[in-house]
Each structure stands twice: as C-alpha cells, then as structure tokens.
C-alpha atoms as a PDB file:
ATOM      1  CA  UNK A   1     -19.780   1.606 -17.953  1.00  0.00           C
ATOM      2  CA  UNK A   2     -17.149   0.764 -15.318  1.00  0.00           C
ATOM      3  CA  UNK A   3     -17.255   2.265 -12.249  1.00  0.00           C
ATOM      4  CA  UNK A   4     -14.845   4.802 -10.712  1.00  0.00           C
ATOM      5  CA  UNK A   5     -13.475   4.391  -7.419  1.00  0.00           C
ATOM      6  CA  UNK A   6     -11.921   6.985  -5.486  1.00  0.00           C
ATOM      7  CA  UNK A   7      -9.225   4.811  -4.767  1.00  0.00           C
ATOM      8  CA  UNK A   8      -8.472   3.901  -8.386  1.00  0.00           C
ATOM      9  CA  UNK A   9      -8.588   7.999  -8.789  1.00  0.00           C
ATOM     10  CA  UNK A  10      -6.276   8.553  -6.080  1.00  0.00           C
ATOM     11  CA  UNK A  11      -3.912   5.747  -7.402  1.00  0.00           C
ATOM     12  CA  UNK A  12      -3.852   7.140 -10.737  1.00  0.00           C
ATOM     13  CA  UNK A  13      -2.303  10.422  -9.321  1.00  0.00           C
ATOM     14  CA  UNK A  14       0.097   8.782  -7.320  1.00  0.00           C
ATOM     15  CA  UNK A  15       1.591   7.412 -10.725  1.00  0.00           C
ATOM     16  CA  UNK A  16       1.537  10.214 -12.339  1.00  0.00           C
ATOM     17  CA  UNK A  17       3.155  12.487  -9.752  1.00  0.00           C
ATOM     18  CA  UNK A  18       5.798   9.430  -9.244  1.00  0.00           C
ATOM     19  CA  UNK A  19       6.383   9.338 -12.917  1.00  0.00           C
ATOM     20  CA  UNK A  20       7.156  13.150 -12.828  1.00  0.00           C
ATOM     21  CA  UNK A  21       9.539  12.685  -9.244  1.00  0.00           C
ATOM     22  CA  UNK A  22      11.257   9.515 -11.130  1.00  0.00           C
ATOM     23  CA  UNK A  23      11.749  12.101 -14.299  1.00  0.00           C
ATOM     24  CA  UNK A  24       9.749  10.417 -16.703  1.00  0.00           C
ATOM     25  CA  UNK A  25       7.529  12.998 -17.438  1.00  0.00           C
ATOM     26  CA  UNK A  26       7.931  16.743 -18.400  1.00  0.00           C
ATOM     27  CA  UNK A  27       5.822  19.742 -16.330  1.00  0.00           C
ATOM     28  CA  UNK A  28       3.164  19.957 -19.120  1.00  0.00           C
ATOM     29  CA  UNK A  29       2.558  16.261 -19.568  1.00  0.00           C
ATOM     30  CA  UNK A  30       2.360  15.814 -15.167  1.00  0.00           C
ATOM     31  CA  UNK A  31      -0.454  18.751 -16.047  1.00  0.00           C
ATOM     32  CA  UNK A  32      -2.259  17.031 -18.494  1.00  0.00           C
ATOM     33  CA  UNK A  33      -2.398  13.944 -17.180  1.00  0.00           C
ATOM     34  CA  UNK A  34      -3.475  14.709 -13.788  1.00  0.00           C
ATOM     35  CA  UNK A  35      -6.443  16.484 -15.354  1.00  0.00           C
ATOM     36  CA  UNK A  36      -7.416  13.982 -17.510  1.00  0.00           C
ATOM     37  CA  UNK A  37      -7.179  11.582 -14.057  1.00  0.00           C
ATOM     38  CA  UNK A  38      -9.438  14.174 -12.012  1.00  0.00           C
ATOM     39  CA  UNK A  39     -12.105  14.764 -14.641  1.00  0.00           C
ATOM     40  CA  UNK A  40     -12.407  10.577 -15.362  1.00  0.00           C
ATOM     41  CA  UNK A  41     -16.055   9.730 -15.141  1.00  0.00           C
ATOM     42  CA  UNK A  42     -14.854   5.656 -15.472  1.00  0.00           C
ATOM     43  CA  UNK A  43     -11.864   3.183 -15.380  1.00  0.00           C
ATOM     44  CA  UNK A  44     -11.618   3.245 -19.023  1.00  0.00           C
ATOM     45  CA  UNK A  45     -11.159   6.684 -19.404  1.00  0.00           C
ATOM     46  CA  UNK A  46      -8.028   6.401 -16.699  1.00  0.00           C
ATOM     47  CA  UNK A  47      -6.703   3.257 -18.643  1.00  0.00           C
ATOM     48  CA  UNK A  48      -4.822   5.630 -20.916  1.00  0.00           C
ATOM     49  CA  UNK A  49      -3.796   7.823 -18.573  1.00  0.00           C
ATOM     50  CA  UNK A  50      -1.216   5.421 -16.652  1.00  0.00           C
ATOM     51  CA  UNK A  51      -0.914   2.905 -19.007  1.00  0.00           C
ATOM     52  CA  UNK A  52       2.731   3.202 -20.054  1.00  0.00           C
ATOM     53  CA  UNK A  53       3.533   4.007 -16.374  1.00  0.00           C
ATOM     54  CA  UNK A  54       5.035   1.207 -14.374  1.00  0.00           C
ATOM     55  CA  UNK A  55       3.614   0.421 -10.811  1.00  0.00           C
ATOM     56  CA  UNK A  56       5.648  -2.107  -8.946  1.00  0.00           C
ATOM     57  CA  UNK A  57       3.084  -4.969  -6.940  1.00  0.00           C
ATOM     58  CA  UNK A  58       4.286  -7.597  -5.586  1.00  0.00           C
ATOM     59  CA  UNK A  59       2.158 -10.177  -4.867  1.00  0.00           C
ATOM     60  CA  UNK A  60       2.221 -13.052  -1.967  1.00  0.00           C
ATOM     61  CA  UNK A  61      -0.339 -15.578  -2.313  1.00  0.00           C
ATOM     62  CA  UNK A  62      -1.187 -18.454   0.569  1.00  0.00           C
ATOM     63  CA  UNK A  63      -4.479 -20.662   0.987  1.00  0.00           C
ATOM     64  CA  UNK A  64      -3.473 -21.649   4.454  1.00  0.00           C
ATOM     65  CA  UNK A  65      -0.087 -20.989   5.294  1.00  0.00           C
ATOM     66  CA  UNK A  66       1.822 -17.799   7.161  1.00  0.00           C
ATOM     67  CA  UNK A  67       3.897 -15.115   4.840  1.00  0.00           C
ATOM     68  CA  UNK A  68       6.635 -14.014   6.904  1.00  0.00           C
ATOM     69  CA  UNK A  69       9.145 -11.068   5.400  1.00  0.00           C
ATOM     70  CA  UNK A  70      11.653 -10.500   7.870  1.00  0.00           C
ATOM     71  CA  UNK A  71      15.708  -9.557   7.891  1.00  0.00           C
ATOM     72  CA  UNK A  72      17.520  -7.915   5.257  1.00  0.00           C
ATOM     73  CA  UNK A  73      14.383  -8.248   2.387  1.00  0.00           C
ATOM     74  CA  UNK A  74      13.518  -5.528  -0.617  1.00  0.00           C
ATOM     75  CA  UNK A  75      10.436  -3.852   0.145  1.00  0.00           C
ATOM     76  CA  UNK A  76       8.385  -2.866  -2.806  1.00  0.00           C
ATOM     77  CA  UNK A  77       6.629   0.198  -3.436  1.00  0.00           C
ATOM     78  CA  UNK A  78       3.176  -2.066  -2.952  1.00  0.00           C
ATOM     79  CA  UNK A  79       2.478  -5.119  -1.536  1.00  0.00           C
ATOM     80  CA  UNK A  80      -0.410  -7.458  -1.413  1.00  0.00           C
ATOM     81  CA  UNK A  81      -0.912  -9.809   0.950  1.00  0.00           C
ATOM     82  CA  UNK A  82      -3.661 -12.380   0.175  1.00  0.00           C
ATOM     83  CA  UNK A  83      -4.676 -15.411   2.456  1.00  0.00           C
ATOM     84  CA  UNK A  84      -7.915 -17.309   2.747  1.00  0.00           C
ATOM     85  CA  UNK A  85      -6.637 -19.272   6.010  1.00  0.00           C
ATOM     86  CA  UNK A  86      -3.422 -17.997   6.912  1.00  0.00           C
ATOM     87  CA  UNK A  87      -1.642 -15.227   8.309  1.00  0.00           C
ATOM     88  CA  UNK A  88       1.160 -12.721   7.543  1.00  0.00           C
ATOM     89  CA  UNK A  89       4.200 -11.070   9.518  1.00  0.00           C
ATOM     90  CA  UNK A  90       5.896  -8.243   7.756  1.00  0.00           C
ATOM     91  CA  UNK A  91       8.885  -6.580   9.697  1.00  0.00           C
ATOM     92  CA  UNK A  92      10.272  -3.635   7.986  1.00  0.00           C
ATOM     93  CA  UNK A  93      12.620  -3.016  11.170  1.00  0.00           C
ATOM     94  CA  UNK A  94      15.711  -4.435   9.030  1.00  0.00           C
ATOM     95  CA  UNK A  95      14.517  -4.784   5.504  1.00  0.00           C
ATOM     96  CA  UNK A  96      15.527  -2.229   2.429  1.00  0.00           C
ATOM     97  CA  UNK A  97      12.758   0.506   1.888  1.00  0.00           C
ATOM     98  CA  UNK A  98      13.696   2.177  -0.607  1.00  0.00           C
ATOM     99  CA  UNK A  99      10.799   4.813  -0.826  1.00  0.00           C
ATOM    100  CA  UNK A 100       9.368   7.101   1.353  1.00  0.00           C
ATOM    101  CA  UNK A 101       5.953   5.720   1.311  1.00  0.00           C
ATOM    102  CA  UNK A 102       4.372   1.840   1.163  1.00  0.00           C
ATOM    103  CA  UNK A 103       1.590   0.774   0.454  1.00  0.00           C
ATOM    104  CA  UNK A 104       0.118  -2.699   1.946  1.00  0.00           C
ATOM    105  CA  UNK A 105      -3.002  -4.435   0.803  1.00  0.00           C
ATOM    106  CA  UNK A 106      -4.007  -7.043   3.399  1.00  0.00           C
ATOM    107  CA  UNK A 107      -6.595  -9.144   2.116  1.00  0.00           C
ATOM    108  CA  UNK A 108      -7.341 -12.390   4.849  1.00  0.00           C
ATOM    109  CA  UNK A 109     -10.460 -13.783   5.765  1.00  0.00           C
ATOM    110  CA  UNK A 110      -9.742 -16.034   8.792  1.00  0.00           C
ATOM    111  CA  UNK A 111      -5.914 -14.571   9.220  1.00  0.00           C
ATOM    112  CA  UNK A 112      -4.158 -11.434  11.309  1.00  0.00           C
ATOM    113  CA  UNK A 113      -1.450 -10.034   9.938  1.00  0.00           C
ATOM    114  CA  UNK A 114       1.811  -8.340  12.521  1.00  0.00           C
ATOM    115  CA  UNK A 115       3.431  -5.550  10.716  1.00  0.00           C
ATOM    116  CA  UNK A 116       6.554  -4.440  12.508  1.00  0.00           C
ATOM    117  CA  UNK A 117       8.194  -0.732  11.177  1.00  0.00           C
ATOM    118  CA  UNK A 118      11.633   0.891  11.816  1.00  0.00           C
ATOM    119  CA  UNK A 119      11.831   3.656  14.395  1.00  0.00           C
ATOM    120  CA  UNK A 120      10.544   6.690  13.079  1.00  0.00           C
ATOM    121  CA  UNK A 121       8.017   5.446  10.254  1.00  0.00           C
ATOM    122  CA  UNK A 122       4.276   6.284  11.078  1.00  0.00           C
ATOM    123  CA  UNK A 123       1.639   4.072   9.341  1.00  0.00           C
ATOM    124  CA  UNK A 124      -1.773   4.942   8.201  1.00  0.00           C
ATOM    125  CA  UNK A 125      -4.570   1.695   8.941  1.00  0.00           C
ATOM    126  CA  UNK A 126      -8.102   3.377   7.904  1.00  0.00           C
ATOM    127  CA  UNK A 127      -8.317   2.153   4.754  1.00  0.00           C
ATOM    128  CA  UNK A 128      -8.333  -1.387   6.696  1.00  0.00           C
ATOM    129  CA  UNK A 129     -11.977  -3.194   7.072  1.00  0.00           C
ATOM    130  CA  UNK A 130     -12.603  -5.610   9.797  1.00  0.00           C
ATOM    131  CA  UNK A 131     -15.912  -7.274  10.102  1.00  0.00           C
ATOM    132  CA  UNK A 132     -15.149  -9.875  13.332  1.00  0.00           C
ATOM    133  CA  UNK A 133     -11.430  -8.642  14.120  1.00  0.00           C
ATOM    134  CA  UNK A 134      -9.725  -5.498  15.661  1.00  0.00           C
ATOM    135  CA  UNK A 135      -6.847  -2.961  14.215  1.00  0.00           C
ATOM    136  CA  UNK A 136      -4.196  -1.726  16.454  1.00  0.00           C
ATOM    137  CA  UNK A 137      -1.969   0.932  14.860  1.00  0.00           C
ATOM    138  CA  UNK A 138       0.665   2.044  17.714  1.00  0.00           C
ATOM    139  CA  UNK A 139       2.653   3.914  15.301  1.00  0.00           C
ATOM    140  CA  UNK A 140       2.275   7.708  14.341  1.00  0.00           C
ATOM    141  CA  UNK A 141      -1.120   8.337  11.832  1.00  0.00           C
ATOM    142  CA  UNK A 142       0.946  11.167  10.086  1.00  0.00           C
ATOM    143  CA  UNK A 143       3.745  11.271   7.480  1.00  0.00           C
ATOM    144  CA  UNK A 144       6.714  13.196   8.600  1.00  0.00           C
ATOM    145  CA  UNK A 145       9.322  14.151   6.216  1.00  0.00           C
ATOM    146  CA  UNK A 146      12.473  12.434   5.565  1.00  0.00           C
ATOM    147  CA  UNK A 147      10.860   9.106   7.159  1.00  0.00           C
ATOM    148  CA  UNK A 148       8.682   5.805   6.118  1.00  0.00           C
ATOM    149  CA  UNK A 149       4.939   6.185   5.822  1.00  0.00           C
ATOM    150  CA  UNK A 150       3.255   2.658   5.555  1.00  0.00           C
ATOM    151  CA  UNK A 151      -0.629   2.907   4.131  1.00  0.00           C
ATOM    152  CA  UNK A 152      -2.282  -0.547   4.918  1.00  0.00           C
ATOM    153  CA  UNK A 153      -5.760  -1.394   3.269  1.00  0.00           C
ATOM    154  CA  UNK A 154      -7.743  -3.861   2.725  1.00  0.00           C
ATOM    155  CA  UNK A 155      -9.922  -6.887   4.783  1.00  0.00           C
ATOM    156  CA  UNK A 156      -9.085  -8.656   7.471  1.00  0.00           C
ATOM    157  CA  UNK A 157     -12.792 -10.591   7.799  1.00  0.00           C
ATOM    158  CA  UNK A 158     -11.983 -12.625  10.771  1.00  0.00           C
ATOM    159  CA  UNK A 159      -8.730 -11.225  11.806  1.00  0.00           C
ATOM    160  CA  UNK A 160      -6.496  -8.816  13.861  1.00  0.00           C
ATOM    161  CA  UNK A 161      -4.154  -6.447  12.159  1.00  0.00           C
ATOM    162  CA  UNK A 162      -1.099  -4.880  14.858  1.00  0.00           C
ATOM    163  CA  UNK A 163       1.116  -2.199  13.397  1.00  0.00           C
ATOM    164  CA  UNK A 164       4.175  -1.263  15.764  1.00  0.00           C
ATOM    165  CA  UNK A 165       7.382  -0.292  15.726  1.00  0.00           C
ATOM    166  CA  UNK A 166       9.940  -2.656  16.247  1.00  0.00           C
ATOM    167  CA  UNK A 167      11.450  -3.681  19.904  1.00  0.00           C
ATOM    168  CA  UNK A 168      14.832  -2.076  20.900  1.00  0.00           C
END
C-alpha cells in the first residue's frame, strides 16, 4: 500500500480548490472531490482525484553549479530547486508573479539558497529542514490579502536558507 502524506493530502486540495478558482470545475464536482481527497487512506486512491488537473513545476536541476533567477523572469506557481553541491538565488523583487501564493521546494545538500521577495509578500519557511545549516525568514510568517505568500520546503542538509525582502 502506498503511504499517505499529509503533504500529498494538502496538495491534492490545493488543486482542487485551484481548479474550481481557475473555473474548471463546477460546485458539486469541487465537493466531491475534496471528499474523496480527505477520506484517502493512500496515494493511489488520490491518483484519480487530480489526475486530469494540471499543476505547473518547474524544475531547476544543478550538480555543482549556482541557479540564479533574477530581473524581469516568470515565476511559476511551484518551483523546485535541486542541487547536490551548489547553491541558488531567487529574487522575486522584479520578476512576474502571477499568483497570489508560491510554492518553493529547496532541496541542497552542501548549498544555501538567498530568496529575495517584493515589498509586501510574507513567506512561510517551516516546512524547511536543516540538519548542519540555519533558516532566516525576515519577512512576515502570515498571508495578507491582495499580496505574495511564498511557502518554501524542503532540505537544506549543509546549508543556510535567507528569505528577505528586497533592498530599496
């Protein structure tokens, strides 16, 4: 049997409540399907709840080299970041964000990763493990309305994660 995560759970909502906001599915199917994603007892019985739904990752891959995002860039709705020796810089200060919420999957072993937001976005950083490194979030913990909210996960084994807004 394959194991259920709360995370995979939690996803699973978020698609199907971003399905209904995008229009793409009707008040009785949102219902149905978000029960059917609550009462899953394993990943195959939430495969068919989000399977036709589309969920946007984009993916940048490095053994040992930096990933740097910075300027006018498209941000997508999630991004992982994965680096056995390198690093990654991410400012958002400038880029296009078109959604009200991010989500950013860190996973570097020996790396640190900057992540630099525009005024007014507040970040979330618990989901972030560090076995050897530190996390600094100097941006608001909360969503507020009408502004960017940036969820970082993930492992940083060796590294240091620093989540601020950008200088004036």
């Amino acid at each position: 049997m394959n194991v259920l995560s709360d995370v995979d759970r939690e996803r699973a909502v978020e698609l199907v409540q971003q399905a209904y906001a995008d229009g793409r599915l009707d008040p009785a199917e949102l219902e149905r399907r978000l029960e059917r994603a609550l009462t899953a007892t394993s990943a195959r019985d939430l495969e068919p709840v989000v399977a036709d739904l589309p969920d946007e990752v984009v993916r940048l891959t490095t053994t040992g080299g930096r990933v740097t995002r910075a300027g006018d860039w498209q941000v997508p709705r999630r991004l992982l970041v994965d680096s056995e020796y390198g690093g990654a810089r991410l400012d958002l200060s400038r880029a296009h964000v078109p959604y009200g919420r991010v989500d950013i999957e860190l996973r570097l072993t020996y790396g640190g990763a900057v992540i630099i937001l525009p005024a007014g976005a507040s970040a979330n950083t618990d989901g972030v493990r560090t076995a050897w490194g530190r996390v600094a979030c100097k941006a608001p913990g909360r969503p507020r309305p009408d502004t960017l909210h940036v969820r970082v996960t993930g492992e940083l084994t060796y590294g240091r994660l620093t989540v601020r807004a950008a200088r004036r």
